[in-house]
N, C-alpha and C. Protein backbone atom coordinates (compact mmCIF):
# COMPACT_ATOMS: atom_id res chain seq x y z
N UNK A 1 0.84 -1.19 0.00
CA UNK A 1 0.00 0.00 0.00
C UNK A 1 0.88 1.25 0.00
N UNK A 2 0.57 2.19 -1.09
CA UNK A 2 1.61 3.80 -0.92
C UNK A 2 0.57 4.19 0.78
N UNK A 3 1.87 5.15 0.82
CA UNK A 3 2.21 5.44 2.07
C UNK A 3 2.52 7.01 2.18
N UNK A 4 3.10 7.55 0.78
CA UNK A 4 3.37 8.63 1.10
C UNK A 4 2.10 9.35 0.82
N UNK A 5 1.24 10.69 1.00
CA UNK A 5 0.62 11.33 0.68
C UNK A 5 1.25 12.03 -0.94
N UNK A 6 0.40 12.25 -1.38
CA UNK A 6 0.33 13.08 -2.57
C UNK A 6 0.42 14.71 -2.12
N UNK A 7 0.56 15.40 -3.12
CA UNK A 7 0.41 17.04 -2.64
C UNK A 7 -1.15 17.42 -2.62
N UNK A 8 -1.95 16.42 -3.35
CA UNK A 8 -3.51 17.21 -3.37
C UNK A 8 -3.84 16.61 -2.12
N UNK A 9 -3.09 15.79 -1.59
CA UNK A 9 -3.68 14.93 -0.25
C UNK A 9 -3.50 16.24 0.83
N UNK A 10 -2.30 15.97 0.53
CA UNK A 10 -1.43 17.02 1.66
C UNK A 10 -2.26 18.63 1.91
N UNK A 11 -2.50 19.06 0.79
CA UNK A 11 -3.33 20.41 0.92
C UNK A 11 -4.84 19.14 1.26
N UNK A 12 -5.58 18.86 0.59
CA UNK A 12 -7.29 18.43 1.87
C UNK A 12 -6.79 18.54 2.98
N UNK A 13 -5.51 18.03 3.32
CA UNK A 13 -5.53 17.70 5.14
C UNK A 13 -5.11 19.09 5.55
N UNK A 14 -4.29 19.87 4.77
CA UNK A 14 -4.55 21.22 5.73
C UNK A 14 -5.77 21.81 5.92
N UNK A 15 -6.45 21.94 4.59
CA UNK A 15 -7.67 22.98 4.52
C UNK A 15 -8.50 22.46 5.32
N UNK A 16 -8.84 21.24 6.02
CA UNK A 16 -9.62 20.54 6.94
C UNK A 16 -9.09 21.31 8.09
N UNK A 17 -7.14 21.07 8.12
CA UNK A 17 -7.06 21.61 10.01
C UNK A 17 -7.66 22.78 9.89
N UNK A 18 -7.16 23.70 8.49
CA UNK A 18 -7.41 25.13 8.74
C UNK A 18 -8.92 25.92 9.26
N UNK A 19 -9.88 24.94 8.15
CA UNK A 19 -11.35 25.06 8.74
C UNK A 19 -11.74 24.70 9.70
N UNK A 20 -11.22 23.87 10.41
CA UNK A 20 -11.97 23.26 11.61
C UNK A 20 -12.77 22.13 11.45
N UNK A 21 -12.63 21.77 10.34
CA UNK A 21 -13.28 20.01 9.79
C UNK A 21 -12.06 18.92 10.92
N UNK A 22 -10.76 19.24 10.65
CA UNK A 22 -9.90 18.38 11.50
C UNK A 22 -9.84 19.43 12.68
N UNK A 23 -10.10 18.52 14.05
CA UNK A 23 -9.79 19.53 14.84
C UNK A 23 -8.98 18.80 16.00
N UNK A 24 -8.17 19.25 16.84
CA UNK A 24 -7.42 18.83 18.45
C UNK A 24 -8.22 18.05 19.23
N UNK A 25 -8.29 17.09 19.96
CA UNK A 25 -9.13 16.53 20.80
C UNK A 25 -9.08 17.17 21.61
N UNK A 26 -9.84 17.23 22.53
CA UNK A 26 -9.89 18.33 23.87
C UNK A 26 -10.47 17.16 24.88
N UNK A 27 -9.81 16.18 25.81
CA UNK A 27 -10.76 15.05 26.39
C UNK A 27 -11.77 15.58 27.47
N UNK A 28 -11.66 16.89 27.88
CA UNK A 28 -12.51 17.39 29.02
C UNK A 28 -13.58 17.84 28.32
N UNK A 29 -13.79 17.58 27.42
CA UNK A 29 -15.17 17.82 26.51
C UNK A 29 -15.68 16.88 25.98
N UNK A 30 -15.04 15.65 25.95
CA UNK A 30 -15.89 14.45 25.39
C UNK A 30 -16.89 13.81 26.17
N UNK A 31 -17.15 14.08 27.13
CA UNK A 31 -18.34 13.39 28.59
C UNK A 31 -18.12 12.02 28.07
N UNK A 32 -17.76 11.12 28.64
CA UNK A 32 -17.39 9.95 28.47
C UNK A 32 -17.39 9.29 29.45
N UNK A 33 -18.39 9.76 30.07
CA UNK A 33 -18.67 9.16 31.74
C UNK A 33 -18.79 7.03 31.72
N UNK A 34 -19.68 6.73 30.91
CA UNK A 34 -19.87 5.54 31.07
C UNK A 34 -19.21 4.42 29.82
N UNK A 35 -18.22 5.02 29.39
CA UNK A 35 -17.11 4.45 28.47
C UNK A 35 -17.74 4.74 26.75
N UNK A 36 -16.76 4.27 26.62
CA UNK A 36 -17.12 3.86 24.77
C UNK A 36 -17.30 2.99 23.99
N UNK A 37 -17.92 2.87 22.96
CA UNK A 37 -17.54 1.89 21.94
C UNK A 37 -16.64 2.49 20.86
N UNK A 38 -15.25 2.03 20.24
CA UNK A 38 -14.66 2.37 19.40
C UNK A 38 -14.76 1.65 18.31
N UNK A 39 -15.08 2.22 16.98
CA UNK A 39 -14.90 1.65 15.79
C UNK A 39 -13.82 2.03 14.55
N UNK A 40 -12.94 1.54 14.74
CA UNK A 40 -11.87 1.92 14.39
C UNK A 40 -10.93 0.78 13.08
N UNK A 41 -10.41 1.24 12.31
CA UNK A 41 -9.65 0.02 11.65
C UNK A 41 -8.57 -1.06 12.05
N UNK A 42 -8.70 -1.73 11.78
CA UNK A 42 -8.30 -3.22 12.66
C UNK A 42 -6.62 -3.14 11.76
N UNK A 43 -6.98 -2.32 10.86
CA UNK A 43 -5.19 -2.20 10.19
C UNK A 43 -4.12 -1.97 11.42
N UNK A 44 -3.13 -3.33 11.07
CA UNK A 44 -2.13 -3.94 12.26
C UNK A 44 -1.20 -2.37 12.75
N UNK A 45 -1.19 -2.08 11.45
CA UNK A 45 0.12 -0.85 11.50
C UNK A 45 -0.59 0.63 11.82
N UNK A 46 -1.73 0.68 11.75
CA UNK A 46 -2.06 1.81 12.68
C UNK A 46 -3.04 1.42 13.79
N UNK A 47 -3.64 0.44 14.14
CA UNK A 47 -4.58 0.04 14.98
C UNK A 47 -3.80 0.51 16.83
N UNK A 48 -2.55 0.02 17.25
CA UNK A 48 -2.12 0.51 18.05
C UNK A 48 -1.48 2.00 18.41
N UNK A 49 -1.62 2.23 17.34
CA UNK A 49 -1.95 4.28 17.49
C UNK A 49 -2.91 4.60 17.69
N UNK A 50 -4.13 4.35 17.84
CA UNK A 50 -5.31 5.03 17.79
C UNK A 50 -5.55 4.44 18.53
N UNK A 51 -5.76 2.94 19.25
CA UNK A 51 -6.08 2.78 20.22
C UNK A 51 -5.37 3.44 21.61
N UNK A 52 -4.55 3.17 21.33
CA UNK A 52 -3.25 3.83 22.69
C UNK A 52 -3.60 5.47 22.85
N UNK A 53 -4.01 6.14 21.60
CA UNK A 53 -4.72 7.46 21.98
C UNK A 53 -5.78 7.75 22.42
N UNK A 54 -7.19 6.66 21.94
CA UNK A 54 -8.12 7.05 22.68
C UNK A 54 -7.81 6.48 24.43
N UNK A 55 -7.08 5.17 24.23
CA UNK A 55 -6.96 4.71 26.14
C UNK A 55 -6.15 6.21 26.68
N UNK A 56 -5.31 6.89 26.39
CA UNK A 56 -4.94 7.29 27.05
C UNK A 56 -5.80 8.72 27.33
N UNK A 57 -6.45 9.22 26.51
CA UNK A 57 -7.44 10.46 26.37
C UNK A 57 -8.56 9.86 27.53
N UNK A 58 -9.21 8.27 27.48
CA UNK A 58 -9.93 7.88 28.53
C UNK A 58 -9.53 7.95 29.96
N UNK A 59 -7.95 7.68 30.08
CA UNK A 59 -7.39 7.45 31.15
C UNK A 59 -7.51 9.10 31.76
N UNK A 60 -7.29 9.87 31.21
CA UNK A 60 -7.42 11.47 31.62
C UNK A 60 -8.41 11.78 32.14
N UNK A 61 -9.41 10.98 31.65
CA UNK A 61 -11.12 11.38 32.09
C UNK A 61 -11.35 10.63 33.11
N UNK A 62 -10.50 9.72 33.53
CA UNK A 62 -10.72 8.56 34.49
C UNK A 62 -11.66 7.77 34.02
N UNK A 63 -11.81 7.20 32.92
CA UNK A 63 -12.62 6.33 32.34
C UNK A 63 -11.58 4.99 31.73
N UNK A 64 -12.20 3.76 32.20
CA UNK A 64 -11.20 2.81 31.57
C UNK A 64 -12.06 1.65 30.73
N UNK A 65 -13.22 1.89 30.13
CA UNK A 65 -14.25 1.43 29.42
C UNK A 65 -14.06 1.71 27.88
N UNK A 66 -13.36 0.59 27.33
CA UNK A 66 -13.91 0.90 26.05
C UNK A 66 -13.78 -0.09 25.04
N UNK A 67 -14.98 -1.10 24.67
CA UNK A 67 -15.61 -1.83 23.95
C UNK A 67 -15.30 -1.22 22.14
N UNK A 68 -14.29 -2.23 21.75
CA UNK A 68 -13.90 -2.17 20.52
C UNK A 68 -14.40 -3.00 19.47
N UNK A 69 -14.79 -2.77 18.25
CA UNK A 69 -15.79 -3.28 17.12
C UNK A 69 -14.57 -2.72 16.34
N UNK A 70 -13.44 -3.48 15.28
CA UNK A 70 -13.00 -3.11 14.50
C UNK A 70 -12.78 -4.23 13.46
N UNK A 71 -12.16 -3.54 12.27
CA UNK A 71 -12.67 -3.95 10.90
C UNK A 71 -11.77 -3.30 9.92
N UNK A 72 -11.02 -4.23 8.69
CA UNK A 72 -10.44 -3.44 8.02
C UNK A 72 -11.53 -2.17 7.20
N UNK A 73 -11.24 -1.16 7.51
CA UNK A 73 -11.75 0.31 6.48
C UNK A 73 -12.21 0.84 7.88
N UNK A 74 -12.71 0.57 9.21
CA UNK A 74 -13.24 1.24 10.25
C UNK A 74 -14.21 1.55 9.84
N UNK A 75 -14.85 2.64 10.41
CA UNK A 75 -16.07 3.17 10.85
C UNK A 75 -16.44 3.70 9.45
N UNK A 76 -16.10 4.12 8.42
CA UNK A 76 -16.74 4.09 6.93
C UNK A 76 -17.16 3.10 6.57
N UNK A 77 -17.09 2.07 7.01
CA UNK A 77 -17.86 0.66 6.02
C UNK A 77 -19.00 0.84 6.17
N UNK A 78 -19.54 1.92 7.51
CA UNK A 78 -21.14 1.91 7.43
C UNK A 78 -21.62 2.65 6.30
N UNK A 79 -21.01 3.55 6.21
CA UNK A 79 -21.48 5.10 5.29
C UNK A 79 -21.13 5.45 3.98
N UNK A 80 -21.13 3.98 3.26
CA UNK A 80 -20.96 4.77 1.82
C UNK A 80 -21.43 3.45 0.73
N UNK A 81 -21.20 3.83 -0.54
CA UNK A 81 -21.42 2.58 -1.76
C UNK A 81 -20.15 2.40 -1.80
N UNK A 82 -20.33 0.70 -0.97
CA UNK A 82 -18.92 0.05 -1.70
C UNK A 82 -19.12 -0.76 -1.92
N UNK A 83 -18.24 -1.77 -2.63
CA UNK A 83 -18.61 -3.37 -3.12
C UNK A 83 -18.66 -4.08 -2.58
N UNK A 84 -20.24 -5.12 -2.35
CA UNK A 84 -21.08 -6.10 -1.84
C UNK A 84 -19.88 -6.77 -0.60
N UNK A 85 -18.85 -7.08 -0.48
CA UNK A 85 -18.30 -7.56 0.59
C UNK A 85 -17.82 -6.74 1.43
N UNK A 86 -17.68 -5.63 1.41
CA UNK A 86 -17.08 -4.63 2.12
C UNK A 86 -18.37 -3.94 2.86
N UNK A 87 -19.62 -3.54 2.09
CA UNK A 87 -20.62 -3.43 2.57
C UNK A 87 -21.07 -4.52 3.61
N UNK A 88 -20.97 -5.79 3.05
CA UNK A 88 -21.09 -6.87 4.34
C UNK A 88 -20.36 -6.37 5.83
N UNK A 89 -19.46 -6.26 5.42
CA UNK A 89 -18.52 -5.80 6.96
C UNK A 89 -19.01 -4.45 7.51
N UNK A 90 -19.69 -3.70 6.35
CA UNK A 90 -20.22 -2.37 7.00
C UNK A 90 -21.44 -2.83 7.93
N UNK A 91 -22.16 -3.53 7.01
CA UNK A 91 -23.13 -3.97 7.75
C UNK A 91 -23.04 -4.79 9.43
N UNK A 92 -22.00 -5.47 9.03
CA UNK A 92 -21.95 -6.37 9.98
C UNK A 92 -21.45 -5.82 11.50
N UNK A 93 -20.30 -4.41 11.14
CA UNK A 93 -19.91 -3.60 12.17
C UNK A 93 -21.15 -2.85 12.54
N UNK A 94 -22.07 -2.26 11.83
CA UNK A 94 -23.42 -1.31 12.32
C UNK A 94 -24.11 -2.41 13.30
N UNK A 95 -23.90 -4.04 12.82
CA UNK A 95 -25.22 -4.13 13.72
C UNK A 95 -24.80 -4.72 15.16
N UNK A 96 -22.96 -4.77 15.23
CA UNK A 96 -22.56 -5.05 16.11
C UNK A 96 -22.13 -3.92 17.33
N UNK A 97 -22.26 -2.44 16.71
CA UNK A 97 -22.00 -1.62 17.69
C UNK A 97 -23.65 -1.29 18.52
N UNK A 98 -24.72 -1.84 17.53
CA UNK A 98 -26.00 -1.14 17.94
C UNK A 98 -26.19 -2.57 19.07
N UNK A 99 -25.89 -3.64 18.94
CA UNK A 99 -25.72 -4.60 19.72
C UNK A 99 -25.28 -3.65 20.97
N UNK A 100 -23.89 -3.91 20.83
CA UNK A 100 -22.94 -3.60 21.95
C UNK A 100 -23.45 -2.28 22.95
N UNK A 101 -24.05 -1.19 22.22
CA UNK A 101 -24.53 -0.39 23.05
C UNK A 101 -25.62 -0.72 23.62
N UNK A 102 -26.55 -1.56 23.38
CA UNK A 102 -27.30 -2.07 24.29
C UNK A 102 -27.13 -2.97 25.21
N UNK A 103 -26.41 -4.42 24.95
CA UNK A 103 -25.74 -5.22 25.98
C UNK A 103 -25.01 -3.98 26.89
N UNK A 104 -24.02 -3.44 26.65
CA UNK A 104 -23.52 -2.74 27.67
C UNK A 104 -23.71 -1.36 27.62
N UNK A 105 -24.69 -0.95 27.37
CA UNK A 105 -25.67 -0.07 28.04
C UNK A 105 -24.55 1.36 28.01
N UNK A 106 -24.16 1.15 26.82
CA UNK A 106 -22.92 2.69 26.33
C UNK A 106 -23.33 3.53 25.14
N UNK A 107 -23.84 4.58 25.53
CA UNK A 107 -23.85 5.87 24.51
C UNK A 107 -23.43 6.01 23.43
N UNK A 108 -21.50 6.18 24.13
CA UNK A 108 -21.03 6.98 23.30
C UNK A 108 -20.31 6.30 22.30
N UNK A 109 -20.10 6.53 20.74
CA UNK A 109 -19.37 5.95 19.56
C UNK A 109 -18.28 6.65 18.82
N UNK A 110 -17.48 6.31 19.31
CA UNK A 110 -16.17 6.95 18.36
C UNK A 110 -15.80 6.21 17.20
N UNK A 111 -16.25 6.82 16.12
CA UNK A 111 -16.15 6.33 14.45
C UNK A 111 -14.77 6.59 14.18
N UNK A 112 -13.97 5.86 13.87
CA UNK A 112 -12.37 6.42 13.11
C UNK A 112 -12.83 5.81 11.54
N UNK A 113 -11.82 6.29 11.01
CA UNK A 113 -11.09 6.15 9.78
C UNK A 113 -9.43 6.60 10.01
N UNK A 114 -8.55 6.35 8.89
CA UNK A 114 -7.02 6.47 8.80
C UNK A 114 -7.31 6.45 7.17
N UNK A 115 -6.23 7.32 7.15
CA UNK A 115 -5.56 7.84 5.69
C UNK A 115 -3.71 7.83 6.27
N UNK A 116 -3.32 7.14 4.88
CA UNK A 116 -3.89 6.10 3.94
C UNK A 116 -4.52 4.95 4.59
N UNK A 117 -5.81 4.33 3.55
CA UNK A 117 -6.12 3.28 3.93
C UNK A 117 -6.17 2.62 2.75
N UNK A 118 -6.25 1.28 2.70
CA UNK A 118 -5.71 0.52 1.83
C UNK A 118 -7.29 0.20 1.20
N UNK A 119 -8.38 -0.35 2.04
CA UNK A 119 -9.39 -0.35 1.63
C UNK A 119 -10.17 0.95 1.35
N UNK A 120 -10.12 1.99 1.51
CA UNK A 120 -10.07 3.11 0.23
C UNK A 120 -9.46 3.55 -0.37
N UNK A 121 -7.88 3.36 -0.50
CA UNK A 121 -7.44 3.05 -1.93
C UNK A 121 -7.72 2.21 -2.86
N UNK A 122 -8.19 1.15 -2.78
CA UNK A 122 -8.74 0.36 -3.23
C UNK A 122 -9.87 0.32 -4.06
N UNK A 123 -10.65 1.46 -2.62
CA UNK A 123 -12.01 1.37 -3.57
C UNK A 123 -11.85 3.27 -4.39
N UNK A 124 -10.46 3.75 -4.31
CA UNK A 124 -10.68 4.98 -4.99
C UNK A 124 -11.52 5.70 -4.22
N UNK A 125 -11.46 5.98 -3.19
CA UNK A 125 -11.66 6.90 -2.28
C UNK A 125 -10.63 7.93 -1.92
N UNK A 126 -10.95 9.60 -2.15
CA UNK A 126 -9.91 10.50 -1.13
C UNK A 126 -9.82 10.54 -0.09
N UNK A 127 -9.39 10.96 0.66
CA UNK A 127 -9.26 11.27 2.03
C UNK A 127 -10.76 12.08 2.25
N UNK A 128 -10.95 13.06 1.40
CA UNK A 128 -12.44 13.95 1.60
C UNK A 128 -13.56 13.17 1.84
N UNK A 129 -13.61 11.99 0.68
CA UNK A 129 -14.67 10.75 0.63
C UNK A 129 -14.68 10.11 2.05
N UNK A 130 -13.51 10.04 2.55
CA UNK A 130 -13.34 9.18 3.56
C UNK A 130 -13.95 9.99 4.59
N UNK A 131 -13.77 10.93 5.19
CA UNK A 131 -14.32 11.75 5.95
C UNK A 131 -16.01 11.61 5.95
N UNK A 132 -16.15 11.79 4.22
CA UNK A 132 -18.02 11.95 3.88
C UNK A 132 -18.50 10.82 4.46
N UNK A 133 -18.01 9.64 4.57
CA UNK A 133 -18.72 8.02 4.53
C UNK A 133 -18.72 8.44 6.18
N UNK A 134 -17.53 8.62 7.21
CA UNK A 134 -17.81 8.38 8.39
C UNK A 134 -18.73 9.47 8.77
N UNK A 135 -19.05 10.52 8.30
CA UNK A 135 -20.32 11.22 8.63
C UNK A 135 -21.29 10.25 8.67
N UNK A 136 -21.42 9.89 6.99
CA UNK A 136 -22.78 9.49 6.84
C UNK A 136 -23.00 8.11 7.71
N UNK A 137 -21.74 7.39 7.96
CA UNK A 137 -22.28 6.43 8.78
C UNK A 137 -22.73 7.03 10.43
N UNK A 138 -22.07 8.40 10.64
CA UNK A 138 -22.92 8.51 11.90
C UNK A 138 -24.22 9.00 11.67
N UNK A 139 -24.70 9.22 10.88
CA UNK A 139 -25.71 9.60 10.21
C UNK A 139 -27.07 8.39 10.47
N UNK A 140 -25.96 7.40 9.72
CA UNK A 140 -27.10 5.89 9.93
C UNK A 140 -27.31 5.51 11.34
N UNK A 141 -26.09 5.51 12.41
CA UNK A 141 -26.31 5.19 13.18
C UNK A 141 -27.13 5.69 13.99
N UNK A 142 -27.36 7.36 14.41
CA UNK A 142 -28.04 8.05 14.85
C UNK A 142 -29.53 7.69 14.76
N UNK A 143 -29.37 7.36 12.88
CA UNK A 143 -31.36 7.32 12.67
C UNK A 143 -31.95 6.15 13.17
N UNK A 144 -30.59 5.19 13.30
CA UNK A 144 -31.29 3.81 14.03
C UNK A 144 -31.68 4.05 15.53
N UNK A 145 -30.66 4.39 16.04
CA UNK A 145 -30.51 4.62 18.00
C UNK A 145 -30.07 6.05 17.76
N UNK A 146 -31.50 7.09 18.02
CA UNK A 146 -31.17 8.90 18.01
C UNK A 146 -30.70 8.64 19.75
N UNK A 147 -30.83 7.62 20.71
CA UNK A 147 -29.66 7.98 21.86
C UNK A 147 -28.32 8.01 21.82
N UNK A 148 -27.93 7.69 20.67
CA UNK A 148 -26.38 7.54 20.76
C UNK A 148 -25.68 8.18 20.95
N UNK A 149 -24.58 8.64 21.50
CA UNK A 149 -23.59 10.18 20.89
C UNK A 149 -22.45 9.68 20.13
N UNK A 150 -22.58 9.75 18.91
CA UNK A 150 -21.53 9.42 18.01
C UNK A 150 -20.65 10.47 17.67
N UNK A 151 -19.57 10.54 17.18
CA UNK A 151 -18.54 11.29 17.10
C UNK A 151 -17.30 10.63 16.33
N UNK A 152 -16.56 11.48 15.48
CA UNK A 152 -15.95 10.91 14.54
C UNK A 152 -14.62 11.51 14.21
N UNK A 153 -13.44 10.42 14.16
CA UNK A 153 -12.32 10.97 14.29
C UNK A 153 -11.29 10.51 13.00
N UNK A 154 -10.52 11.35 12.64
CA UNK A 154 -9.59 10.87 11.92
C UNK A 154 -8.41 10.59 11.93
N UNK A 155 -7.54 9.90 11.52
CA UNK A 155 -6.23 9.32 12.15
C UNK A 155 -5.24 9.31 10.84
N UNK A 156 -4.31 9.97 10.71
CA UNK A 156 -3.57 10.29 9.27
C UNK A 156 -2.15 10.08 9.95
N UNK A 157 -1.36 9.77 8.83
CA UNK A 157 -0.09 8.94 8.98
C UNK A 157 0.46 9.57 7.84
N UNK A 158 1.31 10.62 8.12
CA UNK A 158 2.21 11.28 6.96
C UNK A 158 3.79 10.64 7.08
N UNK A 159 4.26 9.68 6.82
CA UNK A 159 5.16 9.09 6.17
C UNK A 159 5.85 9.85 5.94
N UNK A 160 7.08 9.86 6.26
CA UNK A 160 8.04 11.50 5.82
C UNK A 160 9.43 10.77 5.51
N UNK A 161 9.43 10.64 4.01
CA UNK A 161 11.07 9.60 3.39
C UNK A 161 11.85 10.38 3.57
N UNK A 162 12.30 12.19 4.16
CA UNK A 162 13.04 12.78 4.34
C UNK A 162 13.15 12.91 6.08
N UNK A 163 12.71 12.73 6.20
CA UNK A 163 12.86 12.25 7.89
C UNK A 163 13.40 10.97 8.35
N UNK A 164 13.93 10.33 7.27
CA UNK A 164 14.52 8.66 7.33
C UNK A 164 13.19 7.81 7.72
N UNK A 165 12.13 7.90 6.99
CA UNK A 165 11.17 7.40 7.17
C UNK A 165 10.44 6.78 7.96
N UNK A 166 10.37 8.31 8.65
CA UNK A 166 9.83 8.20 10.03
C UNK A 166 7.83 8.40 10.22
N UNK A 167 6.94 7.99 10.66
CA UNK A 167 5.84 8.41 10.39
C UNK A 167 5.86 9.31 11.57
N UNK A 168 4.55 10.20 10.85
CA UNK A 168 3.91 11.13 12.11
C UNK A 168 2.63 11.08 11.80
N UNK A 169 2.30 10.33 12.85
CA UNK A 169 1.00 10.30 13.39
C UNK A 169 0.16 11.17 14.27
N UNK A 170 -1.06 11.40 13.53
CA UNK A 170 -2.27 12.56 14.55
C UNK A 170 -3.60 11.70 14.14
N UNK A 171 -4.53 12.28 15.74
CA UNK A 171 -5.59 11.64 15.47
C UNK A 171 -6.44 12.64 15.79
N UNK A 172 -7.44 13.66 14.56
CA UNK A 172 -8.07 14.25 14.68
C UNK A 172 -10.07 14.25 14.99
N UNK A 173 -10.33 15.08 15.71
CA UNK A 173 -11.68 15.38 15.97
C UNK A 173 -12.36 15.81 14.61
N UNK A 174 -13.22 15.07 14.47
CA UNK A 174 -14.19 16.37 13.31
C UNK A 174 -15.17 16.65 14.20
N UNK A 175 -15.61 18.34 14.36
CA UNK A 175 -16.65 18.57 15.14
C UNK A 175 -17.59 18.97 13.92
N UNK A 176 -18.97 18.67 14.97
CA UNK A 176 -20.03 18.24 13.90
C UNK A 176 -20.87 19.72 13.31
N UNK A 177 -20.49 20.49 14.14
CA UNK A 177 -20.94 22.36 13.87
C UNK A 177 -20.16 22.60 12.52
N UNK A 178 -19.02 22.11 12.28
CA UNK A 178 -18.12 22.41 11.24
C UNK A 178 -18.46 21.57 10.17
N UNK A 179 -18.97 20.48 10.07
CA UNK A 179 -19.26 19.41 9.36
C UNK A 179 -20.56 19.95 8.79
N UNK A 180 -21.41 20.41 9.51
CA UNK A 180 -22.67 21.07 8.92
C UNK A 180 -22.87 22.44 7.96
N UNK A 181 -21.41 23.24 8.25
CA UNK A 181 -21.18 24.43 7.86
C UNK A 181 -21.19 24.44 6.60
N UNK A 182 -22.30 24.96 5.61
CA UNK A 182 -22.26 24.50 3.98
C UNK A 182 -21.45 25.23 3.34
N UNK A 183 -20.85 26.56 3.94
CA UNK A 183 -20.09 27.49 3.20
C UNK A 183 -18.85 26.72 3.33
N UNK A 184 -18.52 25.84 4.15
CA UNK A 184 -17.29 24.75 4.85
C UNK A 184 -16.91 23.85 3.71
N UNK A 185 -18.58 23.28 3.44
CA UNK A 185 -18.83 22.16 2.41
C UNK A 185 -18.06 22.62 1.06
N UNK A 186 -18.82 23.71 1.15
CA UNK A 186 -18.93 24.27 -0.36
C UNK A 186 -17.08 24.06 -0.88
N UNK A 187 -16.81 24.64 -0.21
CA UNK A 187 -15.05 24.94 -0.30
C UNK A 187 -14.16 23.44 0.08
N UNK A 188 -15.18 22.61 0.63
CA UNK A 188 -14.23 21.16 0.22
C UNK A 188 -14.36 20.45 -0.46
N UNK A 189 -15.94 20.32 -1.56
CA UNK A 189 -15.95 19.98 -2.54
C UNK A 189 -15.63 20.48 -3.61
N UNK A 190 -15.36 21.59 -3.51
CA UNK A 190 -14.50 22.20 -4.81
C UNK A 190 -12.82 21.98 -4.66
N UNK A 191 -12.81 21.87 -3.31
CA UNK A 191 -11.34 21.31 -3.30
C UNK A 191 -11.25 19.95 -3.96
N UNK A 192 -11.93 18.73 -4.09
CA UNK A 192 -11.80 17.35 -3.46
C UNK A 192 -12.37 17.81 -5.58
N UNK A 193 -13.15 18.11 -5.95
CA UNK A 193 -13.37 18.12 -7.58
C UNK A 193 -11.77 18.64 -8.43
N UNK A 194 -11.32 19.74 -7.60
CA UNK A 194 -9.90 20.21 -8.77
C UNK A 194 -8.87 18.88 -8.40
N UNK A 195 -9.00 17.82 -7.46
CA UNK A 195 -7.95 17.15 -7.23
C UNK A 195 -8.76 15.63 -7.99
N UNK A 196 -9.42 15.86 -9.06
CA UNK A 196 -9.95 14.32 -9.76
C UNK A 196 -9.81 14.72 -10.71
């Protein structure tokens, strides 16, 4: 799987930090009183980054609850058209987190995705797309269980061959005020169209 970002990659992921589509986690704002469910990608080579960030963002809150559902592509397999087996796994993760929050009686859902991912390279997905699907899968999830508090994060791995190929890893917030913002929209689909 490439690894390095592209330059049209590289500018989406700023214009996201710059807007406020990617944003800092802040853990004293996540209320995360009665733990989580994480849905996150089961990919070997970033799976222990993102987990080790949300445990330790939990550990801050004094929370040590958190019920993991992962899957190669993460939390986009719910939220988009992809091909019949991959949709299976979308499916199969939606009906295992709506499970899980009821057996254990947990709210809150942290959706990841990671760029690069191999299963949206695959399926020809940008990084922008990737973002759109984990909306829309909190989207689905919401309309099934409107108790949920879902929330959705992104996890990017810039590969740097001039750094002796070293990665740097961040795992960003999308807040959902910014996600709604159409003048926001407007200016990332015209970004995400000059880069096809």
């Amino acid at each position: 799987m490439r690894t390095i970002l592209t330059e049209h990659e590289r500018r989406c992921i700023e214009h996201m930090k710059h807007t406020g589509l990617f944003a800092e986690i802040l853990p004293e704002k996540l209320d995360i009183a009665h733990g989580i469910i994480i849905a996150p990608c089961s990919d070997g080579d970033q799976f222990d980054d993102v987990y080790g960030h949300i445990a330790k963002v939990c550990r801050e809150v004094q929370i040590n609850r958190i019920h993991a559902v992962a899957l190669n592509g993460g939390g986009m397999l719910m939220g988009g058209q992809l091909p019949p087996e991959q949709q299976r796994h979308g499916d199969c993760m939606f009906e295992n987190i709506i499970n899980a929050s009821r057996i254990k009686t947990i709210r809150d859902v942290f959706l990841y995705t990671h760029f690069p991912c191999a299963i949206a390279s695959g399926n020809s997905l940008s990084v922008i797309d990737q973002a759109l699907y984990l909306k829309r899968a909190k989207a689905r999830l919401r309309e099934t269980n409107p108790d949920l508090r879902v929330k959705c994060f992104f996890h990017i791995d810039k590969y740097d061959e001039q750094e002796g190929g070293s990665h740097k890893r961040r795992t960003y917030f999308m807040p959902r005020e910014k996600w709604e913002n159409r003048d926001i929209l407007r200016g990332l689909r015209f970004l995400k169209n000059i880069g096809e």
